[in-house]
Protein backbone atom coordinates (compact mmCIF):
# COMPACT_ATOMS: atom_id res chain seq x y z
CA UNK A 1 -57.29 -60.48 40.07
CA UNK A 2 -56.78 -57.74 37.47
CA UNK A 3 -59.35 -57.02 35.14
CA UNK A 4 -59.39 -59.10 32.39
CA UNK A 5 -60.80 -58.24 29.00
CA UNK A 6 -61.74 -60.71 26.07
CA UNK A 7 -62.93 -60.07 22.72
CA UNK A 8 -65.57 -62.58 22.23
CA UNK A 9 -68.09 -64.13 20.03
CA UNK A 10 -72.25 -64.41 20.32
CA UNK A 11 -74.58 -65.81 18.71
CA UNK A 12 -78.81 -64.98 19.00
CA UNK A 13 -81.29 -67.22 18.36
CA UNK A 14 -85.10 -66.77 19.30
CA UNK A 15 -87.15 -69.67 20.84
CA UNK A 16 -90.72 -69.74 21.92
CA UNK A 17 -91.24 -68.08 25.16
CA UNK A 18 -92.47 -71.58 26.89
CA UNK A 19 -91.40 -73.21 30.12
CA UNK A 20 -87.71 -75.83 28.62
CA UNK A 21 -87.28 -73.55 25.98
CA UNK A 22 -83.43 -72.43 26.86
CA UNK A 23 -83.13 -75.29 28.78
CA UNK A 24 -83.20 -78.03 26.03
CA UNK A 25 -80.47 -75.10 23.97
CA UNK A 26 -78.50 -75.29 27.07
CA UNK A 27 -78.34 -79.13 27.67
CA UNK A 28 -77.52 -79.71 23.96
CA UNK A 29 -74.87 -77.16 23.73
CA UNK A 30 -73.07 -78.67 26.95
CA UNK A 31 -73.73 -82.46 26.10
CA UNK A 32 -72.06 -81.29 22.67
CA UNK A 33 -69.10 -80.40 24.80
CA UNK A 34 -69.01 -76.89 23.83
CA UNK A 35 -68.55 -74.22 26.74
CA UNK A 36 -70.78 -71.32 27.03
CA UNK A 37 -68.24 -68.04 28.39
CA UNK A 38 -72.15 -66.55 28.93
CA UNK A 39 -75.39 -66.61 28.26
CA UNK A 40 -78.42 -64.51 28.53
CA UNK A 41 -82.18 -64.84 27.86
CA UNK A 42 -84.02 -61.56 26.85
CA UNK A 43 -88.33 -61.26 26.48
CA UNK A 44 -88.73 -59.87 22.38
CA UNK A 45 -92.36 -60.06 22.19
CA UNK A 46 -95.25 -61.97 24.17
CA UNK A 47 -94.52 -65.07 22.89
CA UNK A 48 -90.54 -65.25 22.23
CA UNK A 49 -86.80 -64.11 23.72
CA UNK A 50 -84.30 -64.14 22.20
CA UNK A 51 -81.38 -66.45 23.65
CA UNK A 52 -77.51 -64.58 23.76
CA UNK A 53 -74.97 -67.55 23.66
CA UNK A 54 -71.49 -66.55 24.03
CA UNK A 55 -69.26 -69.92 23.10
CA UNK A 56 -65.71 -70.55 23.93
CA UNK A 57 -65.55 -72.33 20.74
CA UNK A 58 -68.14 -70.67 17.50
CA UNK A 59 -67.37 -73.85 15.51
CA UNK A 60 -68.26 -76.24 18.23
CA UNK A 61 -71.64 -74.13 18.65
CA UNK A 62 -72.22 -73.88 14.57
CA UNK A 63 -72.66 -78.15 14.50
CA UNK A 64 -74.12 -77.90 17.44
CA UNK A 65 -77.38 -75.87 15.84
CA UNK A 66 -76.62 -77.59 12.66
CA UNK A 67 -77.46 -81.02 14.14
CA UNK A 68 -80.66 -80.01 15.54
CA UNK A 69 -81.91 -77.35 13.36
CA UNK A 70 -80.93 -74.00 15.45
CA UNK A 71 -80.95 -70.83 13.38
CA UNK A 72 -77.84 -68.50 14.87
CA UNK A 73 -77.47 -65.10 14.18
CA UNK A 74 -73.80 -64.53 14.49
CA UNK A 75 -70.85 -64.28 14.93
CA UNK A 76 -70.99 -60.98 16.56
CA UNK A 77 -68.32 -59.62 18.60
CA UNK A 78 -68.44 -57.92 22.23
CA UNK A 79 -66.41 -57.91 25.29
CA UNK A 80 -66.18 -59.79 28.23
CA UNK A 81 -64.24 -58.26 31.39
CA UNK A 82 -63.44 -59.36 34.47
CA UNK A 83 -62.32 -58.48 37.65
CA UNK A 84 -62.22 -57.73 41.34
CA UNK A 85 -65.24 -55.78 42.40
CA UNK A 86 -64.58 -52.68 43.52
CA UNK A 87 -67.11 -49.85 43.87
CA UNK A 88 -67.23 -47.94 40.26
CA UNK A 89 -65.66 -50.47 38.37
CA UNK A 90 -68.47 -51.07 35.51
CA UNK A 91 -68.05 -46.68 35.56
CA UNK A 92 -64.35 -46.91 34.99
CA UNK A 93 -65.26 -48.92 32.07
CA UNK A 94 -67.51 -46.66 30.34
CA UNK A 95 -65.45 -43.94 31.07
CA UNK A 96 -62.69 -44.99 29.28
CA UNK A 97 -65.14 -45.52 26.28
CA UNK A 98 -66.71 -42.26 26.24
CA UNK A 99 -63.92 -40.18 26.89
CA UNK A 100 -62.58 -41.89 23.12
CA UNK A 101 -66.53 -41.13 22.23
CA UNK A 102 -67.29 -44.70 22.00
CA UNK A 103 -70.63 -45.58 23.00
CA UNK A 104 -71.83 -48.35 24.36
CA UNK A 105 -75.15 -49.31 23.32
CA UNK A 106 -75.63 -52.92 25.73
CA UNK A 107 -74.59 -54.00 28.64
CA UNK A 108 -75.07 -56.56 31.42
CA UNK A 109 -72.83 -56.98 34.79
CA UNK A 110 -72.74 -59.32 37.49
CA UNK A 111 -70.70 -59.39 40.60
CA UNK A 112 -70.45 -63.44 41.32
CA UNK A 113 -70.69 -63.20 45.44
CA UNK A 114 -66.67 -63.81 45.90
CA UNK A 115 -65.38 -60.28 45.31
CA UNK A 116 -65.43 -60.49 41.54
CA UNK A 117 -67.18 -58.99 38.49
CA UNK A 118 -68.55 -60.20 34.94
CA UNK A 119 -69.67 -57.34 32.38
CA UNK A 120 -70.74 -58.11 28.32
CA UNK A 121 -70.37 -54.87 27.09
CA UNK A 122 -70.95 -54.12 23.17
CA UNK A 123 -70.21 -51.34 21.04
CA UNK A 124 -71.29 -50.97 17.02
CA UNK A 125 -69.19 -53.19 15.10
CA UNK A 126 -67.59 -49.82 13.20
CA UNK A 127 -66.37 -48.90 16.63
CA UNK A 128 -64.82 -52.17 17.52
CA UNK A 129 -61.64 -51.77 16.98
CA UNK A 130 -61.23 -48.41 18.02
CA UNK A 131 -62.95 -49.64 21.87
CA UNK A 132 -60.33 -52.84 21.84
CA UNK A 133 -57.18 -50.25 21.84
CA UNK A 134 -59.10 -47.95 24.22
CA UNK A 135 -59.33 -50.91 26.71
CA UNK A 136 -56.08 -52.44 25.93
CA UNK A 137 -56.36 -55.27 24.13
């Protein structure tokens, strides 16, 4: 696979940092039918994190938290890229960014176990544009 790169949206809510908390999010967001591209859960105090939802489908996820009362932050953009893992792929990335003086302030990468990679990377939303025609889109 070549790496792939997507401009997508996210939305942040914060829950209660109890023991369900993203899972009852997460099982209403799928049983709404709406597909999550990725999702992260981040600690923002002792008693709440802040949940990272990154829907295929914003409008899907917007009746989704209307039904049951969610408060979404969003949309905000970042990217999502993908490819075959190779050793200094999330640097090739950043390189590319900071050699246009683009910095990225947030990041997360995974490699899935079958020779691939997932990265969220996000720049300021003034430099969006600029970091979509450094990376091709």
């Amino acid at each position: 696979m070549a790496v792939k790169i997507l401009c997508v949206e996210y939305y942040n809510t914060n829950v209660r940092d109890e023991p369900g908390a993203a899972h009852e999010i997460l099982s209403r967001v799928a049983g709404a039918q709406v597909n999550l591209l990725a999702f992260s859960a981040v600690p923002t105090g002792l008693n709440s994190t802040q949940l990272v939802l990154f829907p295929d489908d914003g409008k899907g996820l917007a009746r989704v938290a209307e039904q049951f009362g969610l408060h979404l932050d969003g949309p905000q953009r970042a990217f999502l890229i993908q490819g075959d893992d190779q050793l200094g792929a999330f640097a090739e990335i950043h390189r590319k960014l900071s050699d246009e003086r683009i910095n990225v302030y947030a990041s997360s990468g995974v490699t899935d176990g079958r020779e691939g990679f997932g990265y969220i990377v996000y720049v300021r939303p003034e430099e969006f544009e600029r970091a979509s025609k450094v990376l091709g889109l």
